[in-house]
Structure formats: structure tokens, C-alpha cells
C-alpha atoms as a PDB file:
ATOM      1  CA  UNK A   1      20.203 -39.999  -6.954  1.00  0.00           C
ATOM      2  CA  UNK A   2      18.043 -36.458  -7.083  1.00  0.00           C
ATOM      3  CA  UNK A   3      18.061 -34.455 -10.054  1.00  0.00           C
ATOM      4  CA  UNK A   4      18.004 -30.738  -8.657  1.00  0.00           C
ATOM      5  CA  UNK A   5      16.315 -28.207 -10.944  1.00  0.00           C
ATOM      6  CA  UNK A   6      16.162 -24.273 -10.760  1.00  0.00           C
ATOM      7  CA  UNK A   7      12.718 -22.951 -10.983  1.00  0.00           C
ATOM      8  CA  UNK A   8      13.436 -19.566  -9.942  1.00  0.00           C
ATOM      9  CA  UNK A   9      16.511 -17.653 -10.266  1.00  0.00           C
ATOM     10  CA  UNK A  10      17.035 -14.263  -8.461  1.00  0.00           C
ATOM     11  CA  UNK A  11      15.741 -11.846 -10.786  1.00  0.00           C
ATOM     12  CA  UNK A  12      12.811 -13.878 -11.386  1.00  0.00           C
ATOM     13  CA  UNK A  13      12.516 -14.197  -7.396  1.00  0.00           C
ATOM     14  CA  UNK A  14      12.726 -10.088  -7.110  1.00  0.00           C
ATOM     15  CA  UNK A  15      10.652  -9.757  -9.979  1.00  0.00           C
ATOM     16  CA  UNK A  16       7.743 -11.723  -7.737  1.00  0.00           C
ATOM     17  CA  UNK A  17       8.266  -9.770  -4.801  1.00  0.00           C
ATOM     18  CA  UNK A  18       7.995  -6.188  -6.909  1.00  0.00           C
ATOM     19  CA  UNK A  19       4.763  -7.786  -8.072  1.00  0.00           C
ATOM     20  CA  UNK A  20       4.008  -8.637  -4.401  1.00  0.00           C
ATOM     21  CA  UNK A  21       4.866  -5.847  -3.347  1.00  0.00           C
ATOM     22  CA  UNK A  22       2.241  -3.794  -5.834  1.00  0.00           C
ATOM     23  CA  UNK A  23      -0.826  -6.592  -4.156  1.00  0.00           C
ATOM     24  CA  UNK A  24       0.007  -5.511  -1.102  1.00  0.00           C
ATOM     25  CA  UNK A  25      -0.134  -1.784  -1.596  1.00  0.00           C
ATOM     26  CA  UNK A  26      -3.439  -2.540  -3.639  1.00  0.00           C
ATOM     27  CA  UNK A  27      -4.972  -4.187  -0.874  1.00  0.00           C
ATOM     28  CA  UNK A  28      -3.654  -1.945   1.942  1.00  0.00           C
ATOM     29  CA  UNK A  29      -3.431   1.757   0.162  1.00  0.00           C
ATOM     30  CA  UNK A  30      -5.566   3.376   2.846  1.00  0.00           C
ATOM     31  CA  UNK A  31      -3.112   2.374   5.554  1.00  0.00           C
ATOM     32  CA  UNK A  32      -0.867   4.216   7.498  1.00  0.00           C
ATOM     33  CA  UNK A  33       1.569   1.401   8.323  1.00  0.00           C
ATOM     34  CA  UNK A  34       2.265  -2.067   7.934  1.00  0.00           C
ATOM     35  CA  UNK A  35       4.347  -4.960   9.953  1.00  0.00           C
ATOM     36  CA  UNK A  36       5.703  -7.028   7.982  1.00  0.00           C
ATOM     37  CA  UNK A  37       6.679 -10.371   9.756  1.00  0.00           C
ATOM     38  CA  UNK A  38       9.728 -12.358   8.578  1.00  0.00           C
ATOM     39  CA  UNK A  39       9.181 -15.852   9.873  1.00  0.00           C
ATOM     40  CA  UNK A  40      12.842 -17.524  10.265  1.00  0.00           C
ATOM     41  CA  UNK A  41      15.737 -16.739   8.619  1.00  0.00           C
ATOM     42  CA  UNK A  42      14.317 -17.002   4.945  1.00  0.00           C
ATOM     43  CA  UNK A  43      11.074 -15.313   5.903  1.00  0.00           C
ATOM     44  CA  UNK A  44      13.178 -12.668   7.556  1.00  0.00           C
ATOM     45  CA  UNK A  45      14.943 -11.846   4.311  1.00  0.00           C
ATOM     46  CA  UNK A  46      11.908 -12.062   1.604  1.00  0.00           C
ATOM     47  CA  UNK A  47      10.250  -9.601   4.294  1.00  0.00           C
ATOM     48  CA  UNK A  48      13.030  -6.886   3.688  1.00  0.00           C
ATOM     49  CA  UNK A  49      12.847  -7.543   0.047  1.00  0.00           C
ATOM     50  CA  UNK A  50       9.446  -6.906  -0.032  1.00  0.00           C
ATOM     51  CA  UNK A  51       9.208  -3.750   2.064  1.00  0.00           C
ATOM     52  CA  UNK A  52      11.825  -2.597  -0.143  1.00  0.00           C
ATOM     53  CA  UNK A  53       9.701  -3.096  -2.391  1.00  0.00           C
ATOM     54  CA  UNK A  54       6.973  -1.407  -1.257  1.00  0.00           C
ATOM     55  CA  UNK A  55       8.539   1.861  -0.324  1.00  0.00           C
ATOM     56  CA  UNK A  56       9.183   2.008  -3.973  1.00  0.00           C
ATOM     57  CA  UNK A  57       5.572   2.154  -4.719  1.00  0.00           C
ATOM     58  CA  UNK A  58       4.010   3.894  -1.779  1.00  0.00           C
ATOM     59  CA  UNK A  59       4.294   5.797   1.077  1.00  0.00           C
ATOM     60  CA  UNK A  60       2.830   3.542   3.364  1.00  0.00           C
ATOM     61  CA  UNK A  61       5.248   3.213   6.701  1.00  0.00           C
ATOM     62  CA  UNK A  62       6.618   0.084   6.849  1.00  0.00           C
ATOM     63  CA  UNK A  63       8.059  -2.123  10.272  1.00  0.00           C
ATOM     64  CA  UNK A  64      10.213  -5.027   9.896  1.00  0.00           C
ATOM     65  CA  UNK A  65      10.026  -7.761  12.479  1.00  0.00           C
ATOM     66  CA  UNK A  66      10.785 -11.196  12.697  1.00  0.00           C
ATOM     67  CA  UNK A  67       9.072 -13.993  14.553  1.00  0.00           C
ATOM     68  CA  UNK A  68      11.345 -17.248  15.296  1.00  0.00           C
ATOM     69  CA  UNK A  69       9.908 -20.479  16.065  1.00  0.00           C
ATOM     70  CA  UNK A  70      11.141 -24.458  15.142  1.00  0.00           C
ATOM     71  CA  UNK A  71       9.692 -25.100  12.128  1.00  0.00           C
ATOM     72  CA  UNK A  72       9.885 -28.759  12.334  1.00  0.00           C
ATOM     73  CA  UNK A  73       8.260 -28.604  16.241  1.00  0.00           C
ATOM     74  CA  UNK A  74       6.751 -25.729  16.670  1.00  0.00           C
ATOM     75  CA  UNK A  75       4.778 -26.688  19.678  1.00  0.00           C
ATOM     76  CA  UNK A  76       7.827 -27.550  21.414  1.00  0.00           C
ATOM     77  CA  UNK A  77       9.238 -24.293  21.743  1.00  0.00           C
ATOM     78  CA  UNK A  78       7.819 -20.915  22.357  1.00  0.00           C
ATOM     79  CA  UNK A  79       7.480 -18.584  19.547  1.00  0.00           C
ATOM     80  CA  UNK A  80       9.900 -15.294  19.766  1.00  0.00           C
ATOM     81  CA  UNK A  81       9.038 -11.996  18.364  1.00  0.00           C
ATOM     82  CA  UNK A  82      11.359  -9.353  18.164  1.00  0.00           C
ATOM     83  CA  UNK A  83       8.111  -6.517  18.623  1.00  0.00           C
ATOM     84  CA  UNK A  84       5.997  -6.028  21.912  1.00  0.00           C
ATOM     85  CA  UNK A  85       2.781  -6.556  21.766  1.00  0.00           C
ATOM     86  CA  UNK A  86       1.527  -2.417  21.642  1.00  0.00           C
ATOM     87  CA  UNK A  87       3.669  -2.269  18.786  1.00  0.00           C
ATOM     88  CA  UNK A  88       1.922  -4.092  16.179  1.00  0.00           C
ATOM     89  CA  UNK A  89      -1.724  -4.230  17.824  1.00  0.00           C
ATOM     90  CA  UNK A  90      -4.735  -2.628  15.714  1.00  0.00           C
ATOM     91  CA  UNK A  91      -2.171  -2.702  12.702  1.00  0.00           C
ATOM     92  CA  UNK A  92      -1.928  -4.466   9.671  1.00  0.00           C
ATOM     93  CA  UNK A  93       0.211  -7.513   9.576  1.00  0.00           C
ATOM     94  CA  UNK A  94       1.778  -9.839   7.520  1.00  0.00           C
ATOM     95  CA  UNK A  95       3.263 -12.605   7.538  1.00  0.00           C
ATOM     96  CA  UNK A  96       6.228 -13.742   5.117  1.00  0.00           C
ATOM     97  CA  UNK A  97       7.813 -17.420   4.691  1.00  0.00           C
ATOM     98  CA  UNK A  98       9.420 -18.813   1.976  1.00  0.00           C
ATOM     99  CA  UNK A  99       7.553 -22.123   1.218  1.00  0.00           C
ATOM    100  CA  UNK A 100       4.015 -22.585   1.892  1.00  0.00           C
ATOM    101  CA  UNK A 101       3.839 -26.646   1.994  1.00  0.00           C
ATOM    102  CA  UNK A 102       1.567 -28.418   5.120  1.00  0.00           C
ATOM    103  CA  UNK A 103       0.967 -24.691   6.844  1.00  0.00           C
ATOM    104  CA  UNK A 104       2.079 -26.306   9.904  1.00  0.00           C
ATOM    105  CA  UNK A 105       4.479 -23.437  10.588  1.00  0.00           C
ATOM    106  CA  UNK A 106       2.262 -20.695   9.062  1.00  0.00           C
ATOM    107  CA  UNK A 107      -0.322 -22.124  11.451  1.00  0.00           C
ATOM    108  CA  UNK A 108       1.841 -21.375  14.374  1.00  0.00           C
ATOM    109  CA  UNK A 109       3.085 -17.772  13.356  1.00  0.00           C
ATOM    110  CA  UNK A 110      -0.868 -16.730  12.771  1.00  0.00           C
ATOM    111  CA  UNK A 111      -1.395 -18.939  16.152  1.00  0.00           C
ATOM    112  CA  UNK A 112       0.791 -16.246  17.991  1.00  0.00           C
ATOM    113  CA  UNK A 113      -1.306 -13.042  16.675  1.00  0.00           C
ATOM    114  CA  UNK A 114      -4.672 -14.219  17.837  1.00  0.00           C
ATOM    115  CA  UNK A 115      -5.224 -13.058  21.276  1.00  0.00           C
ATOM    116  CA  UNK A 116      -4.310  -9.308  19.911  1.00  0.00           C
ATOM    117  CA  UNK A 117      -6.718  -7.379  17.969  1.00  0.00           C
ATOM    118  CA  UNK A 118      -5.307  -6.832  14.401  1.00  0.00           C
ATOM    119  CA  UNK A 119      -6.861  -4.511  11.423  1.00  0.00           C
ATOM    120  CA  UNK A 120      -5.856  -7.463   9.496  1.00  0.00           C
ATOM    121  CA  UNK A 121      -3.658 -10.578   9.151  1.00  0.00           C
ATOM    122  CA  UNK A 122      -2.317 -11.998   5.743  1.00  0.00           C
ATOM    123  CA  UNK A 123       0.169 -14.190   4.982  1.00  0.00           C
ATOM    124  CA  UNK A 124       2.430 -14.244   2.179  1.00  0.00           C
ATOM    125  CA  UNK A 125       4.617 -16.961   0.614  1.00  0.00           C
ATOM    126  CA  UNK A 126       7.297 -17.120  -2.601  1.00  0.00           C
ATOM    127  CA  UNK A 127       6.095 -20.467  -3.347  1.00  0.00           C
ATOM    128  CA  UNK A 128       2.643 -22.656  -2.190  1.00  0.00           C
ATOM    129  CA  UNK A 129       3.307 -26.123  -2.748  1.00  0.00           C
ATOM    130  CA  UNK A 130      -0.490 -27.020  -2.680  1.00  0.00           C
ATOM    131  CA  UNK A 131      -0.027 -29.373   0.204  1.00  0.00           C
ATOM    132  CA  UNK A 132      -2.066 -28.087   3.073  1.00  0.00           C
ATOM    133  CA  UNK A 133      -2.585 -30.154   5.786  1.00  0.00           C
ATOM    134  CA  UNK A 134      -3.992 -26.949   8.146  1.00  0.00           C
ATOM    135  CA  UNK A 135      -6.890 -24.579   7.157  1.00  0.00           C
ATOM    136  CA  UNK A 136      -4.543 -21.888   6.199  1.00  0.00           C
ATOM    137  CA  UNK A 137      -4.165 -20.234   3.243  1.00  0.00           C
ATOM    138  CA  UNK A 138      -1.222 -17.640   1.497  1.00  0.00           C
ATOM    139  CA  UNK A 139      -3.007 -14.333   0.636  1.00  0.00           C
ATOM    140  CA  UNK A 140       0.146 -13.065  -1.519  1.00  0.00           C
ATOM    141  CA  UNK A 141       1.514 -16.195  -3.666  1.00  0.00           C
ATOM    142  CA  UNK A 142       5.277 -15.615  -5.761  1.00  0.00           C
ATOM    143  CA  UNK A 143       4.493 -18.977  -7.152  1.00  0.00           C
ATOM    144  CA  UNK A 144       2.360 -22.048  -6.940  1.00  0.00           C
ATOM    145  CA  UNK A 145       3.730 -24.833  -7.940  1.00  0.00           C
ATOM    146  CA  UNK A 146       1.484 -28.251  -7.480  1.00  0.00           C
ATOM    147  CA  UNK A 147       4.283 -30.559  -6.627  1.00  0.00           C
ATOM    148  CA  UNK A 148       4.247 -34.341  -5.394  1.00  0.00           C
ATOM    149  CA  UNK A 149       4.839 -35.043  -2.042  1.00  0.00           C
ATOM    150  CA  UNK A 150       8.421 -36.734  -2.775  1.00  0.00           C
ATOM    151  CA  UNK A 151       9.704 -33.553  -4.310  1.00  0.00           C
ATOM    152  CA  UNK A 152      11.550 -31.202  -2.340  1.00  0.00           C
ATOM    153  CA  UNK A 153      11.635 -26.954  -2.580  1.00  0.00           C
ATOM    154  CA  UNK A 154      14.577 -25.107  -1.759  1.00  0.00           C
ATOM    155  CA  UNK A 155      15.022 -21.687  -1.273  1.00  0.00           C
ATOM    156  CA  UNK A 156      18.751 -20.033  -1.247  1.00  0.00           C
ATOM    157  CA  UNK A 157      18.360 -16.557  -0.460  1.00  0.00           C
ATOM    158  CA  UNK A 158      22.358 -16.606   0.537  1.00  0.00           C
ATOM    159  CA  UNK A 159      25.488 -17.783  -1.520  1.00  0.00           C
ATOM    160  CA  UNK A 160      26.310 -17.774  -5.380  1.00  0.00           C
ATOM    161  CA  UNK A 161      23.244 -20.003  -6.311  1.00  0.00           C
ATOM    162  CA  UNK A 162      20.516 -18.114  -5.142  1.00  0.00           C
ATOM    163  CA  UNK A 163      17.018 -19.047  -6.246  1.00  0.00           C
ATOM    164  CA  UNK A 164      14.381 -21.484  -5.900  1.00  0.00           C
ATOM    165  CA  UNK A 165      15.284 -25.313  -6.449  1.00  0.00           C
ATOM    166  CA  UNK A 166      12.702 -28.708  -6.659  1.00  0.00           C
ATOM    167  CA  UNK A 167      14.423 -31.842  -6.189  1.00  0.00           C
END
């Protein structure tokens, strides 16, 4: 039997991405826009959170987009993005997932994003689980929590117990 314990509840998770939010305008003030890149469903949904975010601090222009792929075999279907390709080239982009654990699917969203030329290409995560398996690393970071390899994160962005759960 799993014990499931809350280590982020929703104000603490939109407390992270207001913090996030103020990196990414650091990092990116001279800009005139930024895509941000919801990867899945729970990528999708930090991503408008954090833009949200960011229009609150700056005046930077701000796309939403999301990018779907299978996260558990990604090279076994193509990866889908809801932007054409003159849309987000020589722009800033970045990428937003919930859970940064092997970077197997982070790995595959960047993958996509390589044969265009990009101002820049970060990657931000609400929680890095220190596992990394592929050279890729989460420039924006809600949370990192070194977990063992038996314990589970789960994110609930949806219902009446949003927040961030190990098990």
C-alpha cells in the first residue's frame, strides 16, 4: 500500500509560476515576444499559467502553443504542433512540462525545434526529479525535489485536489 503525500498545493504551485514567471522576464526583457510551448495536457496548462503570469510583469508579447507527442513512446509517433514553422522561427521559445524526471520527453519536444533557427530554447519544469537519463537540463525549475526512483510525482492541475503529490 502507497502512502500519497501533498508537496505542493495550488497556491504554492501559482506562487512558483509568479516566481517563474519574473526568471523568465529577467532573462528575456529585451524581447519582443515569446512562445511559450505547453507540452501535453499538463504542460499545456502550466504554460497559460505562466504567460499569465508574465503579462503581469511585462509587456513582452506572449504566444501560446502546444506541442503533443506520447510521452511514454515518443519515437513512435510524430510530434504535433499546433504553430507553423514561420511562426515561431528566430523567436524565443520555451518549453513547459510538468515533471522533469528521465528527460526522455523533454528530449523529444527540444528534438522537434532543431532544424529551425531559434534566438533561444529553454525549457521549464514545476518539478525536476533529478533523474536524468538524457543530456537535458530545465532552465526554469518550480521545484527540485531529489526523489528515489520508486517514488512517484503527480501533478493535478484539474479537479478538487489540485497540487503536486509523491507517492
Amino acid at each position: 500500500m502507497s502512502t500519497r503525500s501533498k508537496i505542493l498545493d495550488i497556491n504554492e504551485i501559482n506562487q512558483k509560476l509568479k516566481r517563474l514567471a519574473w526568471q523568465v522576464y529577467e532573462k528575456n526583457s529585451a524581447e519582443k515576444e515569446i512562445i511559450v510551448v505547453g507540452i501535453s495536457e499538463r504542460g499545456l496548462i502550466l504554460a497559460k499559467q505562466l504567460v499569465g503570469h508574465i503579462k503581469d510583469v511585462s509587456n513582452i508579447r506572449t504566444k501560446i502553443s502546444h506541442l503533443e507527442l506520447n510521452k511514454d513512446n515518443p519515437y513512435h509517433q510524430e510530434v504535433s504542433l499546433n504553430l507553423a514553422e514561420k511562426e515561431y522561427a528566430n523567436k524565443v521559445i520555451i518549453l513547459v512540462d510538468d515533471v522533469l524526471n528521465s528527460g526522455k520527453t523533454l528530449m523529444y519536444a527540444a528534438k522537434h525545434f532543431l532544424t529551425t533557427q531559434l534566438t533561444s530554447l529553454s525549457i521549464m519544469v514545476l518539478v525536476d526529479r533529478n533523474h536524468n537519463c538524457y543530456p537535458i537540463k530545465a532552465d526554469y525549475i518550480g521545484l527540485s525535489l531529489a526523489t528515489t526512483l520508486q517514488e512517484y510525482i503527480n501533478v493535478e492541475l484539474k479537479g478538487t485536489d489540485k497540487g503536486v503529490y509523491l507517492s
